[in-house]
Each structure stands twice: as structure tokens, then as C-alpha cells.
C-alpha atoms as a PDB file:
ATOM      1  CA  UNK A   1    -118.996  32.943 -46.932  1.00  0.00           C
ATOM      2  CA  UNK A   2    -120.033  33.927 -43.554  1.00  0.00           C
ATOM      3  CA  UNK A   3    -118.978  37.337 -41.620  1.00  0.00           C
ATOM      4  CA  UNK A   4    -115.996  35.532 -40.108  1.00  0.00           C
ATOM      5  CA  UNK A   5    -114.603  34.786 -43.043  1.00  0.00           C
ATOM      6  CA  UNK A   6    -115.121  37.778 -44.703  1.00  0.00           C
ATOM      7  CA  UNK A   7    -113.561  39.838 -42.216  1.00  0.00           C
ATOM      8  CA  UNK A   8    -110.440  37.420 -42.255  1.00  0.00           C
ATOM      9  CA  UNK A   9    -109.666  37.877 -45.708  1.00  0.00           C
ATOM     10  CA  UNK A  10    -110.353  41.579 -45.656  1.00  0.00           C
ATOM     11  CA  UNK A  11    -107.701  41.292 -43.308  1.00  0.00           C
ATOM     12  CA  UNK A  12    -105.335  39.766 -45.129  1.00  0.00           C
ATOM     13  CA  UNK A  13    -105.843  41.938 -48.266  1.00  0.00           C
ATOM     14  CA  UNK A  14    -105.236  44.603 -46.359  1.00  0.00           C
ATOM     15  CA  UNK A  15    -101.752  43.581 -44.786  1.00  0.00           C
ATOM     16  CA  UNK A  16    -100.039  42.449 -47.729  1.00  0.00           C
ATOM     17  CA  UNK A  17    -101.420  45.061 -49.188  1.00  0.00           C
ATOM     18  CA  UNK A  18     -99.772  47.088 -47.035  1.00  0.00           C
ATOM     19  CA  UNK A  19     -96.856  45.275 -47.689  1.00  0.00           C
ATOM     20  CA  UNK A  20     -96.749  45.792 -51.367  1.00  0.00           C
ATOM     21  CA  UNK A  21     -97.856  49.854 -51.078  1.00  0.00           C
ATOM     22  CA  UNK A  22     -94.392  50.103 -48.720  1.00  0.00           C
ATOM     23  CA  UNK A  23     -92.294  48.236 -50.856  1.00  0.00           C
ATOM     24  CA  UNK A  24     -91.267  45.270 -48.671  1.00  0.00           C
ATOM     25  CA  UNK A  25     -90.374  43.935 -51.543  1.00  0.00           C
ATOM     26  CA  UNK A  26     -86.809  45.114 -51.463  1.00  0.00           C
ATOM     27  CA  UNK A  27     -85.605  42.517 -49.690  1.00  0.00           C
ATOM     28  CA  UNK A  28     -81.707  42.685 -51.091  1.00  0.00           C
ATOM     29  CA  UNK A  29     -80.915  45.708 -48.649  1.00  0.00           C
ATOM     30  CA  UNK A  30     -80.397  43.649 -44.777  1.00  0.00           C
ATOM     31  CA  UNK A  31     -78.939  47.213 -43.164  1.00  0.00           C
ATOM     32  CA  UNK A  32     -83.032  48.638 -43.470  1.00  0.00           C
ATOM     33  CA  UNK A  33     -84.402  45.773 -41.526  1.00  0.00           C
ATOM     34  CA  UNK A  34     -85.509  48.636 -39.171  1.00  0.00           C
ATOM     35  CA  UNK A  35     -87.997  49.741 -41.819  1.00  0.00           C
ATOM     36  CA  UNK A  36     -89.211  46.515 -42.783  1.00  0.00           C
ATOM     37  CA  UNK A  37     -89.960  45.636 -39.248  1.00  0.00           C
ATOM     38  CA  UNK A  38     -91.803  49.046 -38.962  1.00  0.00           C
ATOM     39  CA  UNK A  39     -93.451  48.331 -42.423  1.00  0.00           C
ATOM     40  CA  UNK A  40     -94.805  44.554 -40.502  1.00  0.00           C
ATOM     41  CA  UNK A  41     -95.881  46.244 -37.710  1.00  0.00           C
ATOM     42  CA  UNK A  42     -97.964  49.044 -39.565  1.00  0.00           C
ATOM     43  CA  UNK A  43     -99.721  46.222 -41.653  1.00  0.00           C
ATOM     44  CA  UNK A  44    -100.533  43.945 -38.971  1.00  0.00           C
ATOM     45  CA  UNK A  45    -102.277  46.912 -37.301  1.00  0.00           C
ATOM     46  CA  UNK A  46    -103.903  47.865 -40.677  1.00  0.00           C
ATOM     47  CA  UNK A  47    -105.243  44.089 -41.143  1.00  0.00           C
ATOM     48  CA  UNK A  48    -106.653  43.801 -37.451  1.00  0.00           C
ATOM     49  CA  UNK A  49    -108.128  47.351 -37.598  1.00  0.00           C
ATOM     50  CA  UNK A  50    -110.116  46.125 -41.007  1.00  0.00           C
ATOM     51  CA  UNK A  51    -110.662  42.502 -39.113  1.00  0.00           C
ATOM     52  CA  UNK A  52    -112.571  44.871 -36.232  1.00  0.00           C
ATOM     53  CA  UNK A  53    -114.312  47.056 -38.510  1.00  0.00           C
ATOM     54  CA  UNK A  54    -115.963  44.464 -40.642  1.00  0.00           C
ATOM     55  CA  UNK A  55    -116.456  41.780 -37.331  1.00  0.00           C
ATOM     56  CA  UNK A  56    -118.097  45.322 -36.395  1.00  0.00           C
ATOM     57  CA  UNK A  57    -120.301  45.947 -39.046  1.00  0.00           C
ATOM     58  CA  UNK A  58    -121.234  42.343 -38.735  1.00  0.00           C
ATOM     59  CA  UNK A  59    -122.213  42.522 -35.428  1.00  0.00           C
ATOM     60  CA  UNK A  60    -124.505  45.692 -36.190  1.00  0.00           C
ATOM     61  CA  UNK A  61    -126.139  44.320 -39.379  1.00  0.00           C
ATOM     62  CA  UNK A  62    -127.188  40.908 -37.672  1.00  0.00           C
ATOM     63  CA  UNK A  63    -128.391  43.240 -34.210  1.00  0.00           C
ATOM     64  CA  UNK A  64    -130.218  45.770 -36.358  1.00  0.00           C
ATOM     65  CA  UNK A  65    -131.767  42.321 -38.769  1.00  0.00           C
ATOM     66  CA  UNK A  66    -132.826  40.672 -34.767  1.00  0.00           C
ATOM     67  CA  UNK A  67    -134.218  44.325 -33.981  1.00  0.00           C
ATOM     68  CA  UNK A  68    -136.609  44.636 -36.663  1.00  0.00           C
ATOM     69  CA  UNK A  69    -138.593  41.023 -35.800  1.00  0.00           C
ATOM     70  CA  UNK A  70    -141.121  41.842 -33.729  1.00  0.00           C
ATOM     71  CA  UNK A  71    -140.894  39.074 -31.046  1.00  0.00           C
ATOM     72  CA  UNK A  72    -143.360  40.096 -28.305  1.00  0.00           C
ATOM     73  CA  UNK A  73    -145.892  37.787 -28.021  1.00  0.00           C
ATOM     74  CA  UNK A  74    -149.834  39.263 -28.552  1.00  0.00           C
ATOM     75  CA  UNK A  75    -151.651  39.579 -25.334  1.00  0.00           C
ATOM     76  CA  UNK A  76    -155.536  39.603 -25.405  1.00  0.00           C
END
């Protein structure tokens, strides 16, 4: 699995579980469609905000792996 797809299911593991921590399950109730909406909107900002953190640390390990090679060249 590469960092993309990491990150993606991260993601996704973290909206539903979102989801499933605010009880969206309770589905019979239509008057607290409010809440539900609210409860949507929390996880997809939870899932993008663990997208961007592990895209981030992504981005860091492979800088900080293209840092360490020593690519000047040897002048005599």
C-alpha cells in the first residue's frame, strides 16, 4: 500500500467512525435530521483532517528519506 492509500482509508475509518461514536445509527427519529447533518459534517472534517495529517507525514518521511542521500557530486 502506498501513502495515498493509506491516508484514504485512515480517512474513512475515521468518518464512519465518527459516525458510529455519535450514534447515527438512530435513523427511526426524521424530526433530529439537524443533528445527523451536524454529526456528517463533523466526520467529514474528522476524515479530511486525518487524510492531511497522514498525506503530511508522508510528505515529511519521503523529504527527510531524499535529505539524508548525499547527492553532491565529489569535486577534485
Amino acid at each position: 500500500m502506498n501513502g495515498h492509500e493509506v491516508a484514504l482509508w485512515s480517512a474513512i475509518a475515521a468518518f464512519f467512525g465518527y459516525l458510529l461514536a455519535a450514534g447515527l445509527f438512530d435513523l427511526i427519529n426524521p424530526a433530529s435530521w439537524v443533528e445527523y447533518l451536524g454529526a456528517f459534517l463533523v466526520a467529514a472534517i474528522t476524515g479530511g483532517g486525518v487524510y492531511a495529517k497522514q498525506r503530511l507525514d508522508d510528505a515529511k518521511k519521503a523529504t527527510s528519506t531524499t535529505s539524508t542521500t548525499d547527492t553532491r557530486k565529489d569535486v577534485h
